[in-house]
Protein backbone atom coordinates (compact mmCIF):
# COMPACT_ATOMS: atom_id res chain seq x y z
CA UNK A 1 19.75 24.28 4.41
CA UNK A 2 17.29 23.19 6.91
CA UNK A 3 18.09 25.31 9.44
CA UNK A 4 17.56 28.64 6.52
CA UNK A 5 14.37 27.49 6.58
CA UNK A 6 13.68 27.46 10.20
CA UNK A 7 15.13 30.69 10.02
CA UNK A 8 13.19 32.28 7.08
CA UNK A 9 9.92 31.00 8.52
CA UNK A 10 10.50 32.32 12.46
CA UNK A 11 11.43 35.64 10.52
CA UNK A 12 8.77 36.07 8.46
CA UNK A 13 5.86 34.92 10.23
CA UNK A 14 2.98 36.21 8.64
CA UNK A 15 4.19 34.91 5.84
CA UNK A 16 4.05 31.59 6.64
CA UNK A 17 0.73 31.90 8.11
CA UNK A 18 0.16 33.47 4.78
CA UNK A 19 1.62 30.74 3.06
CA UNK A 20 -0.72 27.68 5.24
CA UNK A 21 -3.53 29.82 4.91
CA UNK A 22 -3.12 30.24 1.27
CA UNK A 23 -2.33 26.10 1.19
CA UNK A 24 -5.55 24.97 2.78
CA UNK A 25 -7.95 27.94 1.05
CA UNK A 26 -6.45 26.59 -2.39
CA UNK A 27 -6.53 22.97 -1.28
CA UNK A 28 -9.87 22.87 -0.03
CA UNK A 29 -11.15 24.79 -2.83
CA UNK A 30 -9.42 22.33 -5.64
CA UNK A 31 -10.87 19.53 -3.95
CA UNK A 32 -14.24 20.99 -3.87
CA UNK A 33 -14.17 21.63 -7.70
CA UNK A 34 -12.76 18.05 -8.10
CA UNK A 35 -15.60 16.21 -6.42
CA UNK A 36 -17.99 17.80 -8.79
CA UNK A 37 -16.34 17.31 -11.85
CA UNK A 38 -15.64 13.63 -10.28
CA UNK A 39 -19.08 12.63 -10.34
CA UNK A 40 -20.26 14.83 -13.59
CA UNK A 41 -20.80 11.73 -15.26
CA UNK A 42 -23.54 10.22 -12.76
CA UNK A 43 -24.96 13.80 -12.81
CA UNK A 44 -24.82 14.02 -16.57
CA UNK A 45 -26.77 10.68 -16.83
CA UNK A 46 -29.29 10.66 -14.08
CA UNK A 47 -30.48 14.28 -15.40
CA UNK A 48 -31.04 12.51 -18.99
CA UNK A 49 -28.10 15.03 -20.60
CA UNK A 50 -25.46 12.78 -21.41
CA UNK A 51 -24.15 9.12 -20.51
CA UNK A 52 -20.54 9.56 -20.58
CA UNK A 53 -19.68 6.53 -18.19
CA UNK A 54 -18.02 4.57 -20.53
CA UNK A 55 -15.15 6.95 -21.06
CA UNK A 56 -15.19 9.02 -17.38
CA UNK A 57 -12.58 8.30 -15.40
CA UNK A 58 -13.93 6.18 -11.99
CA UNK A 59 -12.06 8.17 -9.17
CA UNK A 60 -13.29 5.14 -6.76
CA UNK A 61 -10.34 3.05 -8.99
CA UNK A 62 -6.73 3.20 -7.57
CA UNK A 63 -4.87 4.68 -10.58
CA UNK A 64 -7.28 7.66 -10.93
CA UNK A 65 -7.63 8.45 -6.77
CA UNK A 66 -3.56 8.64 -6.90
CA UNK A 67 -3.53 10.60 -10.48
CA UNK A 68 -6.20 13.13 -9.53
CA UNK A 69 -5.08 13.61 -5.99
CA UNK A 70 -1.54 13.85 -6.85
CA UNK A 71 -2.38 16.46 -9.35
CA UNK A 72 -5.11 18.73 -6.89
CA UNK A 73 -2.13 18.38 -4.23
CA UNK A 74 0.72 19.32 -6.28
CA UNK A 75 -1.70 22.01 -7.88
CA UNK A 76 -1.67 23.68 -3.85
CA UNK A 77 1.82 22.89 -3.38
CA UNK A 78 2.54 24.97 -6.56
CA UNK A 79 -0.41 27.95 -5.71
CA UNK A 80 1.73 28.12 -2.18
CA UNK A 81 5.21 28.25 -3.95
CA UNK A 82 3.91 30.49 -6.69
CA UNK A 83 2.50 33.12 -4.21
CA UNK A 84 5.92 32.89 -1.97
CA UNK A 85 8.57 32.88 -4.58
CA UNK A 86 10.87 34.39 -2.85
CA UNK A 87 10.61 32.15 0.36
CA UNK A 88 9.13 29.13 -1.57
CA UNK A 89 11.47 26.29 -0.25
CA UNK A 90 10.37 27.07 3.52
CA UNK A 91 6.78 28.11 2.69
CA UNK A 92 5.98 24.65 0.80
CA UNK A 93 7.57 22.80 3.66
CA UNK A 94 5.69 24.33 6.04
CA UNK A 95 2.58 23.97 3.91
CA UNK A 96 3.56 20.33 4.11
CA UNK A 97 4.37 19.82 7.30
CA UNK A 98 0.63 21.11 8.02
CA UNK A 99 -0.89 19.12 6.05
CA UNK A 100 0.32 16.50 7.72
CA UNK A 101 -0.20 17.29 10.70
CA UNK A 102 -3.86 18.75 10.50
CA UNK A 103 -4.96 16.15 7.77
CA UNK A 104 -2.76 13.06 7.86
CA UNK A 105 -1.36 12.44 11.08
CA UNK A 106 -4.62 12.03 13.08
CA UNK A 107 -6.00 9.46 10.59
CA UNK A 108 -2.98 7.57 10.71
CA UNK A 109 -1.34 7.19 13.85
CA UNK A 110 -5.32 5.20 14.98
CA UNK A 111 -4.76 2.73 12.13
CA UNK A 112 -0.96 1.95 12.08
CA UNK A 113 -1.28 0.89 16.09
CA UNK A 114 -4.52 -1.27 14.76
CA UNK A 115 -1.94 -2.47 12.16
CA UNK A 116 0.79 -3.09 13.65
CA UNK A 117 0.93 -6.23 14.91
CA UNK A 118 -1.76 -7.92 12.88
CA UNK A 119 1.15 -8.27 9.67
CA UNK A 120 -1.61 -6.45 7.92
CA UNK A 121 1.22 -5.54 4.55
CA UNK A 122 -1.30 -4.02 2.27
CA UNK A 123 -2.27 -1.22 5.11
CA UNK A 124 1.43 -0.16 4.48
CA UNK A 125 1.48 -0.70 0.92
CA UNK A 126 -1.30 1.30 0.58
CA UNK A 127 0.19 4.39 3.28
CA UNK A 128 3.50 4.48 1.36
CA UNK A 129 1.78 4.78 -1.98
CA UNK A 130 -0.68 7.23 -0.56
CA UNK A 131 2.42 9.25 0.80
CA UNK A 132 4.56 8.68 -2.35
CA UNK A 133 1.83 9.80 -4.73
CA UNK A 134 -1.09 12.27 -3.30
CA UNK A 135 1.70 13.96 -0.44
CA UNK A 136 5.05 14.49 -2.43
CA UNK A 137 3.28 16.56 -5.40
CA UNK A 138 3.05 19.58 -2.81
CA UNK A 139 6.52 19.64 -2.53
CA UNK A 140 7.37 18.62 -5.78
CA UNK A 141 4.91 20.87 -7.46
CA UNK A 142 5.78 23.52 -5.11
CA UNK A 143 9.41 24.02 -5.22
CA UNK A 144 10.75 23.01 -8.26
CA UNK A 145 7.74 23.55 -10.53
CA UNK A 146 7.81 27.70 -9.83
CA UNK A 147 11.63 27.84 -9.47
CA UNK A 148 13.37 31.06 -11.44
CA UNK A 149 14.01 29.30 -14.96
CA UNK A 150 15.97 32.41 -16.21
CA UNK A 151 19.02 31.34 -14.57
């Protein structure tokens, strides 16, 4: 399996460059649109429109940061597997992978050596809930949400 996915990305390789392009313009651009509606309710009140703080959700809170990340990365998971149907399993992963690498990676590899020794548990708490809950909703999202149903 994993090696028909090496294969259908080193075949098709402007489609996966397609595919991480596609990713990051879709991620980048959900996550721009987030922030804003994020903060509409400190926007709504300071402009004297509305004061809808009571009911907004706080993104700064744990259980909203995973909920709306988790659904802005699974949303780009499933743009990526939606455009590349036919290749979605390899596209997504690669998507993935990149992500990881570009966007992950660099911020955590700094902090898990400052970490490691210090028996600092909620640093890895907090990584493997990160990982479980904002990174698997691209794959998630991105293969099974757009596979062919009419089967």
């Amino acid at each position: 399996m994993i090696a028909s996915w090496i294969r259908d990305i080193r075949d098709h390789k402007w489609l996966a460059l397609r595919a991480v392009a596609v990713g990051w313009a879709a991620l980048i651009a959900l996550w721009i649109v987030t922030v804003r509606l994020a903060f509409l309710d400190e926007w709504l009140f300071a402009r004297g429109l509305a004061d809808v703080r009571s009911f907004w959700p706080d993104p700064r809170r744990p259980f909203f940061h995973f909920l709306i990340g988790g659904i802005v990365n699974g949303l780009a998971g499933w743009i990526v597997g939606r455009f590349h149907r036919q290749y979605r399993a390899a596209m997504v992963l690669l998507f993935f992978i990149s992500l990881l690498a570009v966007s992950d990676l660099p911020r955590f590899i700094p902090a898990a050596i400052a970490n490691w020794g210090a028996g600092h548990a909620r640093f890895w708490e907090i990584v493997t809930a990160d990982f479980i809950f904002m990174r698997l909703p691209v794959i998630a999202a991105g293969i099974w949400g757009v596979r062919d149903r009419s089967n």
